[in-house]
N, C-alpha and C. Protein backbone atom coordinates (compact mmCIF):
# COMPACT_ATOMS: atom_id res chain seq x y z
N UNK A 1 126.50 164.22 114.35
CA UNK A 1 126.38 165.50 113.71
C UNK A 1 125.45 165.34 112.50
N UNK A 2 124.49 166.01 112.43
CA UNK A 2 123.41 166.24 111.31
C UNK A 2 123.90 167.05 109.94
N UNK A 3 123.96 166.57 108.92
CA UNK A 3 123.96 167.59 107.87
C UNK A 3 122.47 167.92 107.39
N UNK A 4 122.52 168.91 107.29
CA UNK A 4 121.63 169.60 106.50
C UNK A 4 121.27 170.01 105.05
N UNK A 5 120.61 170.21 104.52
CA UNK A 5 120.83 170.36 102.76
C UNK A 5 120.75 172.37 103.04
N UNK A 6 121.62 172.52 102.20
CA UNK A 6 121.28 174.35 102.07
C UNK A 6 121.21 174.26 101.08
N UNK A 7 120.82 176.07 100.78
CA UNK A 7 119.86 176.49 99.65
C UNK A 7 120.47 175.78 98.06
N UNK A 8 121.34 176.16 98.15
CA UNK A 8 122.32 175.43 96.79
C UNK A 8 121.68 173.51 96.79
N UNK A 9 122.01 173.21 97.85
CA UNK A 9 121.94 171.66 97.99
C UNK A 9 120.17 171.27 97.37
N UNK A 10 119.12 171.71 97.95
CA UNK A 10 117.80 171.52 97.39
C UNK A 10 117.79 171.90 96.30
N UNK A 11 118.13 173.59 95.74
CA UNK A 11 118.12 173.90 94.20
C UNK A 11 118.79 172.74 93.09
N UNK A 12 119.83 172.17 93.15
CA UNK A 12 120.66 171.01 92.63
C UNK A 12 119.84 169.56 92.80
N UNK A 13 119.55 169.81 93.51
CA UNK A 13 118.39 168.20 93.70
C UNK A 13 117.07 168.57 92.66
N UNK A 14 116.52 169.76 93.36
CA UNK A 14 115.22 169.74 92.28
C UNK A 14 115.80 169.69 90.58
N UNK A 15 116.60 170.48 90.80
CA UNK A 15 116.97 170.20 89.30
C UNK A 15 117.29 168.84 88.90
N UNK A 16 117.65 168.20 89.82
CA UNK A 16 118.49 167.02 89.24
C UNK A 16 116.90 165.54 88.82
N UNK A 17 116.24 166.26 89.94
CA UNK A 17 114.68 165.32 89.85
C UNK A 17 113.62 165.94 89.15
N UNK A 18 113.86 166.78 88.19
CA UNK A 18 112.78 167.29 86.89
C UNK A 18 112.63 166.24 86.10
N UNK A 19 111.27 166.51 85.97
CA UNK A 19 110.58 165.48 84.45
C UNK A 19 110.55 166.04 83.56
N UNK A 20 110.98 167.46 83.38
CA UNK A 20 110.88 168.20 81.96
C UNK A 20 111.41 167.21 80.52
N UNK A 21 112.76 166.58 80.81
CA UNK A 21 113.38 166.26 79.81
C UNK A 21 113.41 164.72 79.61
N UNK A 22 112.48 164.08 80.53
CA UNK A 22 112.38 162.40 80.92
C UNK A 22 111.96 161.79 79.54
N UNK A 23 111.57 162.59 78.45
CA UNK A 23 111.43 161.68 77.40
C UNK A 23 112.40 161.15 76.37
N UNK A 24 113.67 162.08 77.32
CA UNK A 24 114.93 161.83 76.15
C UNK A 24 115.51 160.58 76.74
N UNK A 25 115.42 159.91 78.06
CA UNK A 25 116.27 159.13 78.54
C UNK A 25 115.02 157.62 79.35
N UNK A 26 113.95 158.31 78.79
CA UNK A 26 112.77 156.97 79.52
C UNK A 26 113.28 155.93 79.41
N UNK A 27 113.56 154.99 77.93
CA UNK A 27 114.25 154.05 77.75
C UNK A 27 115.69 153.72 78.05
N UNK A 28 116.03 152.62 77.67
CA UNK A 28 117.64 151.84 77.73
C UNK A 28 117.91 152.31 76.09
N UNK A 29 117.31 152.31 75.51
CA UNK A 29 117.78 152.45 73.90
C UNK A 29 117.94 154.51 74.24
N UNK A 30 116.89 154.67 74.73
CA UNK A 30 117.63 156.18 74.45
C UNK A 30 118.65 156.80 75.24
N UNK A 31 119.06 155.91 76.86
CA UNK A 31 120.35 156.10 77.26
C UNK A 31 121.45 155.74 76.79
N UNK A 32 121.50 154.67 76.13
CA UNK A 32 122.65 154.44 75.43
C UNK A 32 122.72 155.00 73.98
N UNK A 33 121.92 155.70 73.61
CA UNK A 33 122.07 156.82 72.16
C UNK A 33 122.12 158.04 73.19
N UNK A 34 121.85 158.61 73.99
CA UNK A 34 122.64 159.43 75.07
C UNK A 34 124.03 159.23 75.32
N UNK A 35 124.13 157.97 75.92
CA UNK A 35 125.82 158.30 76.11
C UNK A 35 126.82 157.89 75.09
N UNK A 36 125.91 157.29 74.03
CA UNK A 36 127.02 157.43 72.95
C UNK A 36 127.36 158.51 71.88
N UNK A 37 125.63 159.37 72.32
CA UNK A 37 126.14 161.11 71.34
C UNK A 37 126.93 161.45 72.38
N UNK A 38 127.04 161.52 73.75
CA UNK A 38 128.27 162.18 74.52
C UNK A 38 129.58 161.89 74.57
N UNK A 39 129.53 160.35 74.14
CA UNK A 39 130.81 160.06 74.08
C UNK A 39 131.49 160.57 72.62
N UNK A 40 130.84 160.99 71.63
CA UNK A 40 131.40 161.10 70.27
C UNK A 40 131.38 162.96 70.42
N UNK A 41 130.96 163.14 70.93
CA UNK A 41 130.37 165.00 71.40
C UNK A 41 131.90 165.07 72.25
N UNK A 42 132.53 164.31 73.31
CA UNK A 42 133.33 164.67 74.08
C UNK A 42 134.59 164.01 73.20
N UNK A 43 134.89 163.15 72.61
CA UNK A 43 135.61 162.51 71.57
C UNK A 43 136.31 163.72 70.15
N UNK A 44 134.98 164.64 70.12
CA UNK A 44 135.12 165.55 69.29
C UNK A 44 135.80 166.60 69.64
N UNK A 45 135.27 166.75 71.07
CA UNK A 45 135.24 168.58 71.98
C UNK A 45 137.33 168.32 71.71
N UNK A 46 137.31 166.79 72.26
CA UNK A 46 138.96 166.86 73.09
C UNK A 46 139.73 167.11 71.65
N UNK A 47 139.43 166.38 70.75
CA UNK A 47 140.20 166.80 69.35
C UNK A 47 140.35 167.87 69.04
N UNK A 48 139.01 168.56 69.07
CA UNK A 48 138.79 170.52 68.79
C UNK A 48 140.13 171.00 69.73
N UNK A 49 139.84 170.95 70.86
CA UNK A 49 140.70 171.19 72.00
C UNK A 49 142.77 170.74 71.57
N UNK A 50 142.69 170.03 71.65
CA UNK A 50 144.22 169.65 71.09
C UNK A 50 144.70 169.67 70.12
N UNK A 51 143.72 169.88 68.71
CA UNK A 51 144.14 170.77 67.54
C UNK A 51 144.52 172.44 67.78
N UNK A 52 143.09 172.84 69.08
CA UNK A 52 143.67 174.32 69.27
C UNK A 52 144.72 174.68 69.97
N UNK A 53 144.88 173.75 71.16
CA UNK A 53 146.10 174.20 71.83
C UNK A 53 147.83 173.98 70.70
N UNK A 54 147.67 173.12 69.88
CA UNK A 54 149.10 172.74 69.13
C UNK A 54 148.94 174.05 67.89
N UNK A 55 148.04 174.77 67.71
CA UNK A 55 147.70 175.65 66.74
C UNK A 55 147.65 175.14 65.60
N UNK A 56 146.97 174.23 65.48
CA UNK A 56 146.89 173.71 64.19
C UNK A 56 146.31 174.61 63.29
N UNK A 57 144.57 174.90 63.65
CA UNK A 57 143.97 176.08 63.10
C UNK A 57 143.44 176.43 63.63
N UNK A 58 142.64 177.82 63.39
CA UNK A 58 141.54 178.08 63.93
C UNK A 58 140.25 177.97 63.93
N UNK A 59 140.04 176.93 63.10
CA UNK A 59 138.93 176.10 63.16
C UNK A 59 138.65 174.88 64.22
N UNK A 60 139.56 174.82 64.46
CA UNK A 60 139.42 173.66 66.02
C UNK A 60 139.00 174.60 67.22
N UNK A 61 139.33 175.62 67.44
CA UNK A 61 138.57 176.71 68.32
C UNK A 61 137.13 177.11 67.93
N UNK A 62 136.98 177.10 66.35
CA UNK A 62 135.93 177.33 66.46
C UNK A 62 134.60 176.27 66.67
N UNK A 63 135.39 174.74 66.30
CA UNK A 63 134.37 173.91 66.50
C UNK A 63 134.47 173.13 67.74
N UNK A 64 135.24 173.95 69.15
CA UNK A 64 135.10 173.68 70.26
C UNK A 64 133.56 174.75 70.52
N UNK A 65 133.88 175.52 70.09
CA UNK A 65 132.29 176.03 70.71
C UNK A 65 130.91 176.03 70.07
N UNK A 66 131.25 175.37 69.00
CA UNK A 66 130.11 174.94 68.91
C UNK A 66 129.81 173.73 68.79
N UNK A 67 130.36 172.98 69.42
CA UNK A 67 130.29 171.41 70.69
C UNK A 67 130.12 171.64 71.53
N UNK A 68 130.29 172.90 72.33
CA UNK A 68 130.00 173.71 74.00
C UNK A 68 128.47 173.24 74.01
N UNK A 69 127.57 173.69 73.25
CA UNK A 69 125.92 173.44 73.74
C UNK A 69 125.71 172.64 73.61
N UNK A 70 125.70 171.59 72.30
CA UNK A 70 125.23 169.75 72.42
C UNK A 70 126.03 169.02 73.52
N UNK A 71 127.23 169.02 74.01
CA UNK A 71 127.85 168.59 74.76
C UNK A 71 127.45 169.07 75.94
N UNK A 72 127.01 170.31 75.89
CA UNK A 72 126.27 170.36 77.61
C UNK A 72 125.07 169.84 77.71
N UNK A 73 124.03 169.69 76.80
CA UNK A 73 122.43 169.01 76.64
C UNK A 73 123.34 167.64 77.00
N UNK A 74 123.69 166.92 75.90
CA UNK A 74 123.82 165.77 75.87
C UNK A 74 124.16 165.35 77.76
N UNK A 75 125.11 166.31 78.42
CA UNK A 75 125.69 165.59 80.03
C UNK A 75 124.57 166.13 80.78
N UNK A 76 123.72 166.95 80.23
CA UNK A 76 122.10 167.11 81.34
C UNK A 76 121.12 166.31 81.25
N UNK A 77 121.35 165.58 79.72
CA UNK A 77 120.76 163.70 79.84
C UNK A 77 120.89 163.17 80.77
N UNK A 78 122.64 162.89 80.58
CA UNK A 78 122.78 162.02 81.70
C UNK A 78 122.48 162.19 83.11
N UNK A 79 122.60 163.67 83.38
CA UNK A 79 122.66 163.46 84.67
C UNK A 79 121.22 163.39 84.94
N UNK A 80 120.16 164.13 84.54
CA UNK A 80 118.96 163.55 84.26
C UNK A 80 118.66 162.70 84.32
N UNK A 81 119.06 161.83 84.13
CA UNK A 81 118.83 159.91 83.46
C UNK A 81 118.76 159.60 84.95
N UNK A 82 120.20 159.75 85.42
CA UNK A 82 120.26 159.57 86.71
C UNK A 82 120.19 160.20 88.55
N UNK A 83 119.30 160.97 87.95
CA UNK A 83 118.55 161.90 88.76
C UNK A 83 119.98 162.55 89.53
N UNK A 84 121.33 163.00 89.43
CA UNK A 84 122.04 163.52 89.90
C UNK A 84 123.15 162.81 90.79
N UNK A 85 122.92 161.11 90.25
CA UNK A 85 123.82 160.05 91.15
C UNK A 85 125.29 160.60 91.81
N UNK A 86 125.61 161.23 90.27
CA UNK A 86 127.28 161.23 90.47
C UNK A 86 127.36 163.38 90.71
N UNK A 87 126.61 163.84 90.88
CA UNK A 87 126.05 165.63 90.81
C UNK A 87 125.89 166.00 92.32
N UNK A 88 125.01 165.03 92.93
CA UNK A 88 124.31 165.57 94.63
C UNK A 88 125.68 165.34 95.71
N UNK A 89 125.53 166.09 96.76
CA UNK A 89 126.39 165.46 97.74
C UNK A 89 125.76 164.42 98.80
N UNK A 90 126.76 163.57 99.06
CA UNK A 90 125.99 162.35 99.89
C UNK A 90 125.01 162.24 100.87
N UNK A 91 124.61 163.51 101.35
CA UNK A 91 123.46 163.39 102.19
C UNK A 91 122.23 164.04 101.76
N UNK A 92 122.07 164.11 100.46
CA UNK A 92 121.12 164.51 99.45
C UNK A 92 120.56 162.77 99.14
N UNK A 93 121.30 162.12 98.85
CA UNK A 93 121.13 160.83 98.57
C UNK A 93 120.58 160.03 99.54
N UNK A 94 119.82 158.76 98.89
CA UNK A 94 119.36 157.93 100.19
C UNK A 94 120.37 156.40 99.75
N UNK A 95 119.78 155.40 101.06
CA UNK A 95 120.93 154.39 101.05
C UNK A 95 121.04 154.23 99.87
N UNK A 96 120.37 153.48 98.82
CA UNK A 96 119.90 152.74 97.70
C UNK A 96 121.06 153.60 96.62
N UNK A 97 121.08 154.40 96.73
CA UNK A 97 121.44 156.03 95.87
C UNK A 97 123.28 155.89 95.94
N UNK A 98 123.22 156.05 97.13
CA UNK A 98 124.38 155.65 97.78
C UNK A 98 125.54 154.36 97.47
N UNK A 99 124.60 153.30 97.49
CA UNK A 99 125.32 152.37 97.36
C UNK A 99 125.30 151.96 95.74
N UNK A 100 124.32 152.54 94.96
CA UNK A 100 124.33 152.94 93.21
C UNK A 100 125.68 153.78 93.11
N UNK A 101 126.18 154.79 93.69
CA UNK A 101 127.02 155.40 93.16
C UNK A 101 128.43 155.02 93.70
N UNK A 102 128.60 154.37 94.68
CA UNK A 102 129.82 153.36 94.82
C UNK A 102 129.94 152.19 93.86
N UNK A 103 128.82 151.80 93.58
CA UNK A 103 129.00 150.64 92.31
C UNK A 103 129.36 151.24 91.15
N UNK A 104 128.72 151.98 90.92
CA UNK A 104 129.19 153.04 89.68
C UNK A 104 130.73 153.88 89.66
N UNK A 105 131.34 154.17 90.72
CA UNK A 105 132.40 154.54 90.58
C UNK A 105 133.69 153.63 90.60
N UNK A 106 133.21 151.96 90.96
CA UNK A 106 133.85 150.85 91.29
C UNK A 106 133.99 150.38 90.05
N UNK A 107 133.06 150.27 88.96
CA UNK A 107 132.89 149.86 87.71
C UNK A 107 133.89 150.61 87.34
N UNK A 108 133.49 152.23 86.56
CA UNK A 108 134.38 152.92 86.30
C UNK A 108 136.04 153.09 86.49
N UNK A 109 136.59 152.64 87.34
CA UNK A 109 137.59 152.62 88.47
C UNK A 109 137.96 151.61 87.69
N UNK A 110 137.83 150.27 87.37
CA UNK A 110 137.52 148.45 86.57
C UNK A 110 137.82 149.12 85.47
N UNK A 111 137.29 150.17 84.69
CA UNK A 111 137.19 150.17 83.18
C UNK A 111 138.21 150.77 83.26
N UNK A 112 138.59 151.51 83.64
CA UNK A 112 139.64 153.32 83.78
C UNK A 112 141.46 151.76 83.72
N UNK A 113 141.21 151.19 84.81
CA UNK A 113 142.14 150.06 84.62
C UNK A 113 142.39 149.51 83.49
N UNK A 114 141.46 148.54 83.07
CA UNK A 114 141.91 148.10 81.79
C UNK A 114 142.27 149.09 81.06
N UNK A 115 141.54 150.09 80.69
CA UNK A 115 142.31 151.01 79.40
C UNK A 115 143.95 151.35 79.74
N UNK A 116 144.17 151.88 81.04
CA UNK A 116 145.86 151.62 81.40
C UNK A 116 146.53 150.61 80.94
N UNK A 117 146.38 149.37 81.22
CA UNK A 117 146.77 148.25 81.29
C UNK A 117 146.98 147.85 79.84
N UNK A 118 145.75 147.79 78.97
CA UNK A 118 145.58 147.70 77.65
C UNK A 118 146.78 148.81 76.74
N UNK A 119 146.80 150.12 77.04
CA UNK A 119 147.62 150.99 76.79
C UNK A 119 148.93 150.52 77.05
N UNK A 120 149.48 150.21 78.12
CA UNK A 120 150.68 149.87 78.29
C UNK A 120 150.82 148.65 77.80
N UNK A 121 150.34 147.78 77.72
CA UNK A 121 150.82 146.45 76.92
C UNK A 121 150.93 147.18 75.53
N UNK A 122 150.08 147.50 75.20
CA UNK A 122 149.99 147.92 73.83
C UNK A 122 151.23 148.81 73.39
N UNK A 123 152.15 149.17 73.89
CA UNK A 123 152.96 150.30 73.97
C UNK A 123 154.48 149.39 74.26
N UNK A 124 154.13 148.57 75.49
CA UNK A 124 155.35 147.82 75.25
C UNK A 124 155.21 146.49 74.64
N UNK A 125 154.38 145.83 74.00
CA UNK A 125 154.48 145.30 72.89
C UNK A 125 155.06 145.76 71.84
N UNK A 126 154.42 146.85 71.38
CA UNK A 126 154.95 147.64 69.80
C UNK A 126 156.49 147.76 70.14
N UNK A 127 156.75 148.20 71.41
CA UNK A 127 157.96 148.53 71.74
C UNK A 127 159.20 147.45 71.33
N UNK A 128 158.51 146.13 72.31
CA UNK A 128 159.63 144.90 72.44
C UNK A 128 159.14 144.09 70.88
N UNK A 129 157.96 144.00 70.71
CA UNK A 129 158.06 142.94 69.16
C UNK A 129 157.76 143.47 68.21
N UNK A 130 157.53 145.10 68.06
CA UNK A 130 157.62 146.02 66.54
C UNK A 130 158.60 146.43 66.39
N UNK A 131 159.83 146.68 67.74
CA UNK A 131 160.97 147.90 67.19
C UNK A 131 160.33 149.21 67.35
N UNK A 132 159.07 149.07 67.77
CA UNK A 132 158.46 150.91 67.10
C UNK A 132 159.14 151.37 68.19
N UNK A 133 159.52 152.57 68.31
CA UNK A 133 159.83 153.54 69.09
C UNK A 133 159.41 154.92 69.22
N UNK A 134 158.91 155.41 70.45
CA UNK A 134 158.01 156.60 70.68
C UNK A 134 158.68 157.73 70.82
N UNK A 135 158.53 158.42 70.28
CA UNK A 135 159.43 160.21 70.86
C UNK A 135 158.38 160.99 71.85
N UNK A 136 157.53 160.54 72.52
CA UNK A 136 156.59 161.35 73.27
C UNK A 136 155.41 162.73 72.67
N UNK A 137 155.52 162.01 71.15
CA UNK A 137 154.58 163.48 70.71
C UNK A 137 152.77 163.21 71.14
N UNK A 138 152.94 162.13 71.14
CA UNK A 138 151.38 161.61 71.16
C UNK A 138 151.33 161.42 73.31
N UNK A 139 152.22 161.38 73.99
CA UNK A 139 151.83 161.11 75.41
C UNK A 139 151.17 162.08 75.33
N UNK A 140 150.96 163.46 75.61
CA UNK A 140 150.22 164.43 75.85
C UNK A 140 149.04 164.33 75.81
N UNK A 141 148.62 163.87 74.30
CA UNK A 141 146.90 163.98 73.94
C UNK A 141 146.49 162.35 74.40
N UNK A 142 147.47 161.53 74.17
CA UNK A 142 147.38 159.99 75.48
C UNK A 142 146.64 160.28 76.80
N UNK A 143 147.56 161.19 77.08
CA UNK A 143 147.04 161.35 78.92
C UNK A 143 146.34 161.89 79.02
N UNK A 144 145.65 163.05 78.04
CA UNK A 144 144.77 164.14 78.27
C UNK A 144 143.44 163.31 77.87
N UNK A 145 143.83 162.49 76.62
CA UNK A 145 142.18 161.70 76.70
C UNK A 145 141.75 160.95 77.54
N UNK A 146 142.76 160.01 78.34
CA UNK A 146 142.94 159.19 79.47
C UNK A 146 142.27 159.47 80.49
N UNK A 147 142.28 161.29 80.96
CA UNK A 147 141.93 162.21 82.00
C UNK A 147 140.74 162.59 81.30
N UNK A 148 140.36 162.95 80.46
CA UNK A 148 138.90 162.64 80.04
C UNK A 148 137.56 161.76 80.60
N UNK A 149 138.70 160.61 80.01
CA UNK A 149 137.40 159.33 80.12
C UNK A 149 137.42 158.88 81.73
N UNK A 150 138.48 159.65 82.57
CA UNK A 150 138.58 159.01 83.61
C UNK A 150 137.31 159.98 84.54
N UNK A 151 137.21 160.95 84.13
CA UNK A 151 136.89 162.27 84.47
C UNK A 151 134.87 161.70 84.03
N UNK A 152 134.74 161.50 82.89
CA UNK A 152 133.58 161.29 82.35
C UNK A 152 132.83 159.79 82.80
N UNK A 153 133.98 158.59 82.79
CA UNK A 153 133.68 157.61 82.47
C UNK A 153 132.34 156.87 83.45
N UNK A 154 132.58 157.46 84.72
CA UNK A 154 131.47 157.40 85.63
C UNK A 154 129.98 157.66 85.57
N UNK A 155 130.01 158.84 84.87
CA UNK A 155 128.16 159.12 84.36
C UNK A 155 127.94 158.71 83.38
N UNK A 156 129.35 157.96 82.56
CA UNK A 156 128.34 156.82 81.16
C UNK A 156 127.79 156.04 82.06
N UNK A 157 128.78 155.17 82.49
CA UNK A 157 127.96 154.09 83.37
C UNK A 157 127.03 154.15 84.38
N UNK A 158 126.89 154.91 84.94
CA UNK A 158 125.77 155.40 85.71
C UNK A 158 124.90 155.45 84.59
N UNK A 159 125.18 156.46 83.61
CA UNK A 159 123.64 156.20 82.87
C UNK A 159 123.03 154.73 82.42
N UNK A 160 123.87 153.64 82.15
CA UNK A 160 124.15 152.95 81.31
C UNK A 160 123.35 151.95 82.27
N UNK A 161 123.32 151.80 83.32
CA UNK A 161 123.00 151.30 84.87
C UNK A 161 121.47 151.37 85.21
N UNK A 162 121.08 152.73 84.71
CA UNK A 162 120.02 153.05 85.11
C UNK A 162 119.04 152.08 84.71
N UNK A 163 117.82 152.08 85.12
CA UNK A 163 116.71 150.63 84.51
C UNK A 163 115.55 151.65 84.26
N UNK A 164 115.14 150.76 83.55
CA UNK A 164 113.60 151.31 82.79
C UNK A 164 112.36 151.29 84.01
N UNK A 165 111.65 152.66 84.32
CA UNK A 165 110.73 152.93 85.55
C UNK A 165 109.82 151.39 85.03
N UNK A 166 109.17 150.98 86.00
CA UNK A 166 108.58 149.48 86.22
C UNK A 166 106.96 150.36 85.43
N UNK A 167 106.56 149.50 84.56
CA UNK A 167 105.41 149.73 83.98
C UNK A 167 104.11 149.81 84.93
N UNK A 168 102.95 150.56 84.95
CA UNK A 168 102.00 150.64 85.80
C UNK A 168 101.39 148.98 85.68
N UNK A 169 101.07 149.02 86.93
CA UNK A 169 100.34 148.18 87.49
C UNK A 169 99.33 147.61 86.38
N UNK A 170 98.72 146.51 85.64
CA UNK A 170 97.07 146.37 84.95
C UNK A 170 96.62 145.62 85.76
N UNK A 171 95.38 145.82 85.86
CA UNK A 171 94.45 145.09 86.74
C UNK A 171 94.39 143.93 85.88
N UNK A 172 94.72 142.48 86.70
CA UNK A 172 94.89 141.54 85.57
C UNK A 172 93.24 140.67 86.58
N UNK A 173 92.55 141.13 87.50
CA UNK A 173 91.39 140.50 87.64
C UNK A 173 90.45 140.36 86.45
N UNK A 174 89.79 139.65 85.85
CA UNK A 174 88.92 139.31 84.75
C UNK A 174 87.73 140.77 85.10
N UNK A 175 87.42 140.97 84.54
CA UNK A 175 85.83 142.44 84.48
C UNK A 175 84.94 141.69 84.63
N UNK A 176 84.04 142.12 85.33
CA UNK A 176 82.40 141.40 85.86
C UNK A 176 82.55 141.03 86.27
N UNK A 177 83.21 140.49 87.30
CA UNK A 177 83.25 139.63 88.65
C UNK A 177 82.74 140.18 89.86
């Protein structure tokens, strides 16, 4: 059975393969100042967000939206960066593409682990050799950042992955020959 790309599927690709914005992410130094304004942009959004839902004030609502537009530039870097790795559906993609975004979600998947793992030691440590004891006020915004990074953590590394386009060719023959 053949898939086909429809109209949605090409519109999402061309977008995803524009050079309009290639000067924000050409380099390795400017992907990783990419995904680290996104990570501090989404670091921020979730705080805004869980100050507003507990009603703290209404200033956490208001500085969820205006994190709404840098936080959307900043994830059209990435996906930019990576021409739509973790965005296209799989038969938009070629092998190479393909087997980039299984590595990338395998990594992620690796990292998403340790932070569990790290968390729970960390939790029953404090538990068994601090005495500390938890009343569950903090699981909430625990799990919700957890579901964040689990949610995000894939197009850092994908960006993070990406390599610098191979420099043009110089004619290294000597002149006058």
């Amino acid at each position: 059975m053949t898939i086909t790309a429809t109209r949605n599927d090409r519109r999402m690709y061309m977008i995803m393969n524009r050079d309009a914005g290639a000067a924000m992410y050409a380099t390795a130094a400017r992907r990783r100042t990419a995904v680290g304004a996104h990570i501090a942009l989404t670091a921020a959004t979730v705080a805004g967000w869980l100050g507003a839902v507990h009603g703290l004030s209404v200033w956490y609502a208001i500085a969820i939206l205006a994190l709404i537009a840098p936080w959307s530039v900043a994830m059209g870097v990435l996906n930019g960066a990576t021409r739509g790795l973790l965005q296209l559906r799989g038969h938009m993609l070629d092998e190479r593409q393909l087997v980039e975004r299984d590595r990338v979600r395998a990594i992620a998947h690796r990292i998403t682990l340790g932070l569990l793992f790290a968390g729970a030691a960390g939790v029953g440590l404090a538990t068994w050799l601090g005495g500390v004891r938890f009343d569950g006020a903090l699981l909430f915004p625990a799990l919700f950042a957890l579901l964040v990074t689990h949610w995000l953590l894939p197009s850092w590394v994908a960006c993070l992955r990406v390599q610098d386009d191979a420099p043009d060719e110089v004619d290294e023959a000597p002149h006058g020959h």
